[in-house]
PDB file of N, CA and C in Angstrom:
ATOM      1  N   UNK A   1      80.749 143.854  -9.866  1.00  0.00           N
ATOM      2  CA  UNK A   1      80.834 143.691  -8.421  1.00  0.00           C
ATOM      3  C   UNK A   1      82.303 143.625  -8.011  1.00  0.00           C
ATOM      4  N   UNK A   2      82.580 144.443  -6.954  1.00  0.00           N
ATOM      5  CA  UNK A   2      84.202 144.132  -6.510  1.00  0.00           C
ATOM      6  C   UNK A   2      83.868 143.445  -5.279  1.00  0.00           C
ATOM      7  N   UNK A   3      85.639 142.940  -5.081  1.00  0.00           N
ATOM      8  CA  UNK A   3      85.734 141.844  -4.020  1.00  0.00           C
ATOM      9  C   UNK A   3      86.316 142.811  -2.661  1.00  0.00           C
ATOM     10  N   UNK A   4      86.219 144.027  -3.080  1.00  0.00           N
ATOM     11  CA  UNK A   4      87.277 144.579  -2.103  1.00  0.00           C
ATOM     12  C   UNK A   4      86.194 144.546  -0.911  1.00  0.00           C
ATOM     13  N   UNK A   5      87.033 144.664   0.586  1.00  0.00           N
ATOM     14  CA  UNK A   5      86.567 144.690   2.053  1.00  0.00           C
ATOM     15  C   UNK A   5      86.900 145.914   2.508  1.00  0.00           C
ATOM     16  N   UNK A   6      86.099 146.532   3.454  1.00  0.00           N
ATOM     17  CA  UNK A   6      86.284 147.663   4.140  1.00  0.00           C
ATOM     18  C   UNK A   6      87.680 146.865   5.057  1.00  0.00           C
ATOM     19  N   UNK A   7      87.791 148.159   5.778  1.00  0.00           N
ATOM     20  CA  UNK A   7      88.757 147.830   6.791  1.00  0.00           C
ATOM     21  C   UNK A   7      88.094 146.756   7.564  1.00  0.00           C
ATOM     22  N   UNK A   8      86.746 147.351   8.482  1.00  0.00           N
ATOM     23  CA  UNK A   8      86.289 146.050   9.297  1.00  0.00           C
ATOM     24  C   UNK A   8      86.328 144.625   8.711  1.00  0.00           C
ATOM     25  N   UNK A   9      85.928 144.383   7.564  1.00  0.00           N
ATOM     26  CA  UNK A   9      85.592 143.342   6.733  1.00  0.00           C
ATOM     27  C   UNK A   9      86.874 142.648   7.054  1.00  0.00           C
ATOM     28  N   UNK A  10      87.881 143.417   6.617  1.00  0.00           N
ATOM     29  CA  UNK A  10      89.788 143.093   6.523  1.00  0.00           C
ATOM     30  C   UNK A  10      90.120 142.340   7.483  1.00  0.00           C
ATOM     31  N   UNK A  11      90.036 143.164   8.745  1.00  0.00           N
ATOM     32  CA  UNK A  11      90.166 142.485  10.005  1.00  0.00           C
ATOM     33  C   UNK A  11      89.627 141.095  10.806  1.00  0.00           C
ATOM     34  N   UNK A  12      87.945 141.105  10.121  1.00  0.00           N
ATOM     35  CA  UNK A  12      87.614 139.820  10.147  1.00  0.00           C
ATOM     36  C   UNK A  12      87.955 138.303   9.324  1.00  0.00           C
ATOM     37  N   UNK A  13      88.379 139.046   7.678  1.00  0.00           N
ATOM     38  CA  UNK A  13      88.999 138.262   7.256  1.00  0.00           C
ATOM     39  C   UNK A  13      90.197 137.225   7.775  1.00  0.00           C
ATOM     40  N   UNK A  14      90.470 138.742   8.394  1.00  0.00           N
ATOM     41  CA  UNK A  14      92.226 138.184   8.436  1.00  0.00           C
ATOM     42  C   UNK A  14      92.305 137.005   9.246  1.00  0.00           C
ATOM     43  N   UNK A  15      91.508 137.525  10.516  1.00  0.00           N
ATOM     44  CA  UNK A  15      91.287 136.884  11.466  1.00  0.00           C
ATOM     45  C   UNK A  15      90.564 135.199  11.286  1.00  0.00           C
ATOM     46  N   UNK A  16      89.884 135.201  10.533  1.00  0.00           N
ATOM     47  CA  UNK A  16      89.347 134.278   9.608  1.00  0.00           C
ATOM     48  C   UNK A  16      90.724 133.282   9.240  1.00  0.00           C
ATOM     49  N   UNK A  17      91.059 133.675   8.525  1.00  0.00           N
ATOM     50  CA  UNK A  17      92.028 133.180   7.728  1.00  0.00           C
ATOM     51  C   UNK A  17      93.419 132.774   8.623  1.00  0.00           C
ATOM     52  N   UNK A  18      93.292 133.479   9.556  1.00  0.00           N
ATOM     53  CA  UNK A  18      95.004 132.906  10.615  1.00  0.00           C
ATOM     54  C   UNK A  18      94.433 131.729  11.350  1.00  0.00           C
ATOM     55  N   UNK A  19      93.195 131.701  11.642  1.00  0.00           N
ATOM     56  CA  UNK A  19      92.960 130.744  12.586  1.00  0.00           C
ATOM     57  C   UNK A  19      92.853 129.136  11.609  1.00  0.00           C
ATOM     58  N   UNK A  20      92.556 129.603  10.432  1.00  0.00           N
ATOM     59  CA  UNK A  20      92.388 128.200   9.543  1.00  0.00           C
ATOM     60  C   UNK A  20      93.880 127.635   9.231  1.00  0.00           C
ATOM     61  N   UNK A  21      94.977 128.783   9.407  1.00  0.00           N
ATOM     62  CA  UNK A  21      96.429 128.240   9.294  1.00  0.00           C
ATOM     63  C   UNK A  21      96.928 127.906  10.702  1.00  0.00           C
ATOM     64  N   UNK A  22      96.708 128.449  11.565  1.00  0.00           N
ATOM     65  CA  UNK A  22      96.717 128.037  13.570  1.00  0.00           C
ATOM     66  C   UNK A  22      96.503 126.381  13.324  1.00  0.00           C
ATOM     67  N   UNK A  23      95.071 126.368  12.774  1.00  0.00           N
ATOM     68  CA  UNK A  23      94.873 124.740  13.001  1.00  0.00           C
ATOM     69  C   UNK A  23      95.331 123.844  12.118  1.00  0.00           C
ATOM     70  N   UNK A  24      95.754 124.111  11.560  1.00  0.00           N
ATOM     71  CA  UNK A  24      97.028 123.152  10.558  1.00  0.00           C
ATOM     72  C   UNK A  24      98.049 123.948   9.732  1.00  0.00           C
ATOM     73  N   UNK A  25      98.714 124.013  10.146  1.00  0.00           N
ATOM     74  CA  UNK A  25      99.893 125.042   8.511  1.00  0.00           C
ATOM     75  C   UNK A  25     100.247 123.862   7.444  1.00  0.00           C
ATOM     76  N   UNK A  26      99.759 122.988   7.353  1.00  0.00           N
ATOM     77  CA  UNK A  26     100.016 121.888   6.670  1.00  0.00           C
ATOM     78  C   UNK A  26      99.222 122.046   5.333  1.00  0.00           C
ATOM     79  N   UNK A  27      97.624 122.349   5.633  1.00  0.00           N
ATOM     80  CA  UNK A  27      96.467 122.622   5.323  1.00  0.00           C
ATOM     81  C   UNK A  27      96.387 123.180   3.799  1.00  0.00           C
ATOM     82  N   UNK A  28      96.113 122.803   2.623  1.00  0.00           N
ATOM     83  CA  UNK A  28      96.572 123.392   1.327  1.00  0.00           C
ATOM     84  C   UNK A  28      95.548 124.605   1.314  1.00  0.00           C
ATOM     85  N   UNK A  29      96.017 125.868   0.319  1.00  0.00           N
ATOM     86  CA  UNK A  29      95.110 126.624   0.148  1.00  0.00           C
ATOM     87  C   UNK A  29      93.654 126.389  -0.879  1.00  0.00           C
ATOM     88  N   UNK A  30      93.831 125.299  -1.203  1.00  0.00           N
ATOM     89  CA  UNK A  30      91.766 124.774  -1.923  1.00  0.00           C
ATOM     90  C   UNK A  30      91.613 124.776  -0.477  1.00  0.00           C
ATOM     91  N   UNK A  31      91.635 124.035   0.983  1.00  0.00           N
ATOM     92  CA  UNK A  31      91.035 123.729   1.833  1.00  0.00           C
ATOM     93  C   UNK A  31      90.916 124.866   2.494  1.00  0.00           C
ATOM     94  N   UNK A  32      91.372 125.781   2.590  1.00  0.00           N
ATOM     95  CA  UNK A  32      91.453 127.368   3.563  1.00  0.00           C
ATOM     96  C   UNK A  32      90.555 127.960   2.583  1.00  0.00           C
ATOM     97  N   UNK A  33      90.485 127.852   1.560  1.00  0.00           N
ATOM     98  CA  UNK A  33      89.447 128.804   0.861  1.00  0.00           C
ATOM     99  C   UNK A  33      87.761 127.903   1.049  1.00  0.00           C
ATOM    100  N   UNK A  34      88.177 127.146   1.101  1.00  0.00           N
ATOM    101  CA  UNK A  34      86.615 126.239   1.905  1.00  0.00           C
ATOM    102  C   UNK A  34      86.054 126.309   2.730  1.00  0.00           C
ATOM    103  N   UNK A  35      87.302 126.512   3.408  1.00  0.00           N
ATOM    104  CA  UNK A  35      86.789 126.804   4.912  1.00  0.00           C
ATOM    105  C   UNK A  35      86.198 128.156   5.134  1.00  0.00           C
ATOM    106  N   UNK A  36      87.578 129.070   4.321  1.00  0.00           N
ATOM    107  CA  UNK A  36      86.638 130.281   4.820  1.00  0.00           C
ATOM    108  C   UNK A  36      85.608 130.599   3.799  1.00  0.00           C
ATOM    109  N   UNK A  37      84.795 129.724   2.952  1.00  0.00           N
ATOM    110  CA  UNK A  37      83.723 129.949   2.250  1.00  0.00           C
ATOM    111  C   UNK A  37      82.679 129.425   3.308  1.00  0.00           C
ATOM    112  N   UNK A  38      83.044 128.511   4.002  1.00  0.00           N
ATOM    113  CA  UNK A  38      82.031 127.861   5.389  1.00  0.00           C
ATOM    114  C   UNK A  38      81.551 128.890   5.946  1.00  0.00           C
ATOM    115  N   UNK A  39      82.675 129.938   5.904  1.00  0.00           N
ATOM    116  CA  UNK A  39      82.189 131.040   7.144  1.00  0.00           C
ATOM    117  C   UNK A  39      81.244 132.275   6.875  1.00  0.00           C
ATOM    118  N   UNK A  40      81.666 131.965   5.386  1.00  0.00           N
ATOM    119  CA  UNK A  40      80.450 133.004   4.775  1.00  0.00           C
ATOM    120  C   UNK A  40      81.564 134.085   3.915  1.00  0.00           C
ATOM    121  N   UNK A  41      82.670 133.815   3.922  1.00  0.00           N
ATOM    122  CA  UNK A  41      83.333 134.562   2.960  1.00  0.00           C
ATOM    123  C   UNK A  41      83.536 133.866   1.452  1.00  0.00           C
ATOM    124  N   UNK A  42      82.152 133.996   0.909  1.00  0.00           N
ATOM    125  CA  UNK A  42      82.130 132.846  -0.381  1.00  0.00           C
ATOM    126  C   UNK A  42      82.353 134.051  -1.742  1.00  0.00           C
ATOM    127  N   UNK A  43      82.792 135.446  -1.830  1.00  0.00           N
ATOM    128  CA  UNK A  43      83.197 136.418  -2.621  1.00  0.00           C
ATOM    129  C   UNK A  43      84.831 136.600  -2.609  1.00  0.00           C
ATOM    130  N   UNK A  44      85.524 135.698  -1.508  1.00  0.00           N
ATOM    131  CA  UNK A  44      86.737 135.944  -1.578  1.00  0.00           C
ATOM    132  C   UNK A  44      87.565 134.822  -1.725  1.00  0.00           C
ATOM    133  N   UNK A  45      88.376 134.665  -2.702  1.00  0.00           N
ATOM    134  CA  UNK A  45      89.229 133.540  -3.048  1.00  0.00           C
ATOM    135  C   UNK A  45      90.142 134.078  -2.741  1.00  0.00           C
ATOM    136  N   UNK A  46      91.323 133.057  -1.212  1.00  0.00           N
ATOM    137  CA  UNK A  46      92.281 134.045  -0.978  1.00  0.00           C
ATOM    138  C   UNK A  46      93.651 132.697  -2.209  1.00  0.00           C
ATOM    139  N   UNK A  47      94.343 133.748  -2.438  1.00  0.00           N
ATOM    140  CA  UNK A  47      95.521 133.106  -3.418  1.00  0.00           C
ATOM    141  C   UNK A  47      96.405 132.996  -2.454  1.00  0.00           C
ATOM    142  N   UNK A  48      97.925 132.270  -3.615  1.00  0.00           N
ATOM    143  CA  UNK A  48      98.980 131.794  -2.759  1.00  0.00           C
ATOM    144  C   UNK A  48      99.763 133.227  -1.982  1.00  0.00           C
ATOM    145  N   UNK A  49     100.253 134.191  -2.919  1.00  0.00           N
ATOM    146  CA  UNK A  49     100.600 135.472  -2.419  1.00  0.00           C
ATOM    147  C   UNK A  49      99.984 136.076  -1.539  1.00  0.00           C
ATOM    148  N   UNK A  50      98.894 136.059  -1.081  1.00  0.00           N
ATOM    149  CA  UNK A  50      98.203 136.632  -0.080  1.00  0.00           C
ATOM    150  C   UNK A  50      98.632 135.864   1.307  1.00  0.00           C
ATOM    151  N   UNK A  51      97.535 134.667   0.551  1.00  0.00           N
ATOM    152  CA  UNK A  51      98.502 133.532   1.781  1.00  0.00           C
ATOM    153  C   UNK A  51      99.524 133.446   3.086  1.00  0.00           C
ATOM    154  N   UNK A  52     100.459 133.933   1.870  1.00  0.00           N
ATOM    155  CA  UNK A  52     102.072 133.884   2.603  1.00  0.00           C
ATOM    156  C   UNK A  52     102.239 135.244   3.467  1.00  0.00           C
ATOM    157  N   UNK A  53     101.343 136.542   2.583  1.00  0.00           N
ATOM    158  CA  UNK A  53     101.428 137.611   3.269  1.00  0.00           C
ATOM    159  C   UNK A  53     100.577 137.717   4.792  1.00  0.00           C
ATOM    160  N   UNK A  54      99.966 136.513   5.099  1.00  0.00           N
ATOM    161  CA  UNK A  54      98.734 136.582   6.170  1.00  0.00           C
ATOM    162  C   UNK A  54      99.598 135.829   7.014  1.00  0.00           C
ATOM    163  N   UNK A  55     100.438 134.818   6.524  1.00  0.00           N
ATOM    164  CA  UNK A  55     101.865 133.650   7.249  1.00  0.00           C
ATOM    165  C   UNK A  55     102.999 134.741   7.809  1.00  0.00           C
ATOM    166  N   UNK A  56     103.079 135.133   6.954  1.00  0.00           N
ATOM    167  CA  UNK A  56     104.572 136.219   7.385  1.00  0.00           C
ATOM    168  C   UNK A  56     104.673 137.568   8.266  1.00  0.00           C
ATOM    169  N   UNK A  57     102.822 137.623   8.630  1.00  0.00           N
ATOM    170  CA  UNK A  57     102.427 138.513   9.588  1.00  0.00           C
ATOM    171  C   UNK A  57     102.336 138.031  10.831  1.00  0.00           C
ATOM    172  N   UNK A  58     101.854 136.800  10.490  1.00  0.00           N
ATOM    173  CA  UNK A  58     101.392 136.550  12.192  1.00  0.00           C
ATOM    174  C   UNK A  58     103.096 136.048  12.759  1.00  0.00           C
ATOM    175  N   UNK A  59     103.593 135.190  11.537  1.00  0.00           N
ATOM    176  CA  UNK A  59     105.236 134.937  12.130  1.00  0.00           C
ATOM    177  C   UNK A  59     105.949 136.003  12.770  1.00  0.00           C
ATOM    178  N   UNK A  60     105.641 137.163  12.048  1.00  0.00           N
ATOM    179  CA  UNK A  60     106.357 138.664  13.106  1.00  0.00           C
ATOM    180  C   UNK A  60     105.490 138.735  14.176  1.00  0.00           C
ATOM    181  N   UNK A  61     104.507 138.766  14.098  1.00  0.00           N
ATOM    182  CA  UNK A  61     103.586 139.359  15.076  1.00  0.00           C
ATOM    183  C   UNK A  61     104.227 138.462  16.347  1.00  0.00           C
ATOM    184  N   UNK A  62     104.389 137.049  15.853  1.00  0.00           N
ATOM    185  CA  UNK A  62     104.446 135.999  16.926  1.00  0.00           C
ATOM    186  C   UNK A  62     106.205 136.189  17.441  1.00  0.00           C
ATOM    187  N   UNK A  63     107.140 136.601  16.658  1.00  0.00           N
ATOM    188  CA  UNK A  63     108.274 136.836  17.287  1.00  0.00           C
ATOM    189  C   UNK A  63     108.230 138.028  17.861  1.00  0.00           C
ATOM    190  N   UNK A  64     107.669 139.170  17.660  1.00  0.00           N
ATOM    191  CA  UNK A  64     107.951 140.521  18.636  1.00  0.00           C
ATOM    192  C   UNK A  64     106.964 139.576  19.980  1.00  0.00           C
ATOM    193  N   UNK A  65     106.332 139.126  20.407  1.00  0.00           N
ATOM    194  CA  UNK A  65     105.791 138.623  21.455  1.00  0.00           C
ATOM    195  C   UNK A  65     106.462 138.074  22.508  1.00  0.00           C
ATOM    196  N   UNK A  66     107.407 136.978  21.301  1.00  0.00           N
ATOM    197  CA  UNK A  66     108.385 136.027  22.155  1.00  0.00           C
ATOM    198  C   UNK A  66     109.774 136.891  22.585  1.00  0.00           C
TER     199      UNK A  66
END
């Protein structure tokens, strides 16, 4: 079985996953992977490298805004 996501899947992930760092960036990654196992993403363990890559997106995303 692979873990991989279509694109749609991706997008919901992602989306998934920024909002669990929105509500705390404090928040360790065991607890973000809980959470988003709450949501029904219980095939995806996101790691620390990913992590940072989902942090360092929305940080751009959020400075071209400002």
């Amino acid at each position: 079985m692979t873990n991989a996501l279509s694109p749609a899947e991706f997008t919901l992930f992602i989306r998934d996953a920024s909002r669990n760092f929105v509500d705390d960036s404090r928040v360790g990654l065991r607890e973000i992977n809980q959470r988003l196992h709450t949501l029904g993403w219980e095939r995806i363990e996101l790691d620390y490298h990913t992590s940072q890559l989902i942090v360092a997106h929305f940080e751009a995303e959020e400075d071209t805004e400002n």
